[in-house]
Structure formats: C-alpha cells, structure tokens
C-alpha atoms as a PDB file:
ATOM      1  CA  UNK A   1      -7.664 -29.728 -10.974  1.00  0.00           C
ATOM      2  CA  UNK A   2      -9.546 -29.038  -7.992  1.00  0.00           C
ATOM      3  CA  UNK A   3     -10.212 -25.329  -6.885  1.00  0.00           C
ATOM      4  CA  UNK A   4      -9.061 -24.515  -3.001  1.00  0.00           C
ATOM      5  CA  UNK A   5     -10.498 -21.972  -0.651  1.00  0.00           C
ATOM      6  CA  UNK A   6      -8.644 -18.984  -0.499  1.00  0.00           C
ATOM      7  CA  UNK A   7      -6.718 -18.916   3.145  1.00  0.00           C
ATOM      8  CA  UNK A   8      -7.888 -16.423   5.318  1.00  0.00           C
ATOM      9  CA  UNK A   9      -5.806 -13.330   5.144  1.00  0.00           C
ATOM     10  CA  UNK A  10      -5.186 -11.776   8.544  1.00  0.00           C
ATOM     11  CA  UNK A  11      -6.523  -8.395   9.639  1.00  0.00           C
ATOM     12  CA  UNK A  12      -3.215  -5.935   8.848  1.00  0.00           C
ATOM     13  CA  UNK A  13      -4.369  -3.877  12.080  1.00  0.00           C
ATOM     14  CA  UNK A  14      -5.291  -6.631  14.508  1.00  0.00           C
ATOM     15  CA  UNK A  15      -3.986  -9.638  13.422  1.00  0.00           C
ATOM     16  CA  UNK A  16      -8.156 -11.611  13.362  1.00  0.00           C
ATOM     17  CA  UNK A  17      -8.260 -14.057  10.805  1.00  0.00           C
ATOM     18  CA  UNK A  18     -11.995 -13.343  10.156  1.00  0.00           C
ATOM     19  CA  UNK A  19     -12.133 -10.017   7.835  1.00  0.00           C
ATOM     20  CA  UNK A  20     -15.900  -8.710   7.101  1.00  0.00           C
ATOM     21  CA  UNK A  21     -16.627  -8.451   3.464  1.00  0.00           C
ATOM     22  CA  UNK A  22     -17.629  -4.622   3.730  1.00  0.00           C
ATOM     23  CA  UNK A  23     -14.361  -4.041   5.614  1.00  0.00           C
ATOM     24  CA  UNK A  24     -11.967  -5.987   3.682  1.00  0.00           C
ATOM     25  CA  UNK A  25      -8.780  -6.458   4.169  1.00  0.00           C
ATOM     26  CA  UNK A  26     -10.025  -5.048   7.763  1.00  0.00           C
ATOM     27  CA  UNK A  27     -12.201  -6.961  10.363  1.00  0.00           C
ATOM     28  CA  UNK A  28     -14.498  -4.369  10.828  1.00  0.00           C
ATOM     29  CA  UNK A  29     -15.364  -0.428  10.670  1.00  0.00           C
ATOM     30  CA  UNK A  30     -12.636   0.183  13.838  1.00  0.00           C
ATOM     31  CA  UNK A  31      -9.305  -1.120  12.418  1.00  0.00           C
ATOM     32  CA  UNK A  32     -10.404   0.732   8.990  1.00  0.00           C
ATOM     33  CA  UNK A  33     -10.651   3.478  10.769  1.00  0.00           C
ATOM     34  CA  UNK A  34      -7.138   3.079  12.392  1.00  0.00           C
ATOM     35  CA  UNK A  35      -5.773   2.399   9.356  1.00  0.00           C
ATOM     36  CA  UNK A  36      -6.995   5.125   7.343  1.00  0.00           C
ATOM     37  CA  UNK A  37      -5.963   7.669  10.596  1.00  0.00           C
ATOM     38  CA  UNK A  38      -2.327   6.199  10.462  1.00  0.00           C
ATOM     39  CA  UNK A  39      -2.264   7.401   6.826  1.00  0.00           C
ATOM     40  CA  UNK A  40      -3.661  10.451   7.410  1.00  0.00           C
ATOM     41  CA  UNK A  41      -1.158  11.031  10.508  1.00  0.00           C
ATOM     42  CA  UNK A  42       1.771  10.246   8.058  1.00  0.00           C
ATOM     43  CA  UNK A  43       2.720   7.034   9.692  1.00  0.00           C
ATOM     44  CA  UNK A  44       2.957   5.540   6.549  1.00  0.00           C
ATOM     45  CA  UNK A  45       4.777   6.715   3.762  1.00  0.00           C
ATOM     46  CA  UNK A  46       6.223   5.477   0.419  1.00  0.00           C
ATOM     47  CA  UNK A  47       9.963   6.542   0.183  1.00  0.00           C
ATOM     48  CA  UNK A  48      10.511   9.048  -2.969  1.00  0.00           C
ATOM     49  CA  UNK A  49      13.742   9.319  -4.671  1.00  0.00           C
ATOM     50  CA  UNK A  50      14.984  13.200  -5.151  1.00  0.00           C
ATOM     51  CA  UNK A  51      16.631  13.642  -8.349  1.00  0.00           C
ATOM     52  CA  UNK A  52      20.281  15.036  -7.973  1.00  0.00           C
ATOM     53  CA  UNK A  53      20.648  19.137  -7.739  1.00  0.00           C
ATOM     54  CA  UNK A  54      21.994  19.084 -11.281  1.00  0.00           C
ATOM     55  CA  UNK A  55      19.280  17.648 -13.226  1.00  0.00           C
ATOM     56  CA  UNK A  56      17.714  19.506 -15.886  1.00  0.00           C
ATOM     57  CA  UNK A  57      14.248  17.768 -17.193  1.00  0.00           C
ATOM     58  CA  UNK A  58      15.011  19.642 -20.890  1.00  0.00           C
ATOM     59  CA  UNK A  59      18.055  17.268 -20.746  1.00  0.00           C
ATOM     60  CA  UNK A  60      17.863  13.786 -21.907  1.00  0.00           C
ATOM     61  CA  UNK A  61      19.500  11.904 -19.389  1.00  0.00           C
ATOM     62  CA  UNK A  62      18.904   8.292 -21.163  1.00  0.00           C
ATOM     63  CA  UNK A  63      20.255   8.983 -24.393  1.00  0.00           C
ATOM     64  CA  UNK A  64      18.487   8.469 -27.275  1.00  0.00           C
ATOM     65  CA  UNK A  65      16.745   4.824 -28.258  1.00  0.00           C
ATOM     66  CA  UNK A  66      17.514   3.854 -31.302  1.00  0.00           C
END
C-alpha cells in the first residue's frame, strides 16, 4: 500500500491553501490572531443545552442500571 501526501487543508480564516507549520491550521500569525479575537469577541460559541426548571441533580433521572 502506498502512503499519499496529506491534501492541503485550507486556511479556516482566509481560505490559502499553504498553512505555516508554527501557525497551523492558520497561514500565518494574522489569521491566528483573527481567529483567536473572534473567540474572544464571542463570535463563536458551542450551543449548551439548559436542563428543564424541574430538575433536581439529587434525583436520578436515568433510573437505575442494572
């Protein structure tokens, strides 16, 4: 089986296919930079699921496993 080169994953910020080792996934220092301000600025966020008003975490909601 012969081993292939890995394609060349696109900067997520600027779309240039050549991404600088010390930067990666990033092409350089700049879209890092961007990146890490967008999370900062909330721009990105991972959706959280509330539990419902009447849940107690003393009750066992799953029932037992037996």
């Amino acid at each position: 089986m012969t081993e292939s080169s890995p394609k060349p994953v696109p900067c997520p910020i600027c779309k240039e296919n050549d991404s600088a080792q010390p930067y990666k996934p990033f092409c350089s220092a700049r879209c890092a930079n961007v990146d890490l301000h967008r999370w900062l600025g909330g721009h990105y966020s991972v959706p959280a699921v509330e539990p419902p008003d009447n849940f107690s975490e003393d009750e066992d909601s799953f029932g037992e496993i037996h």
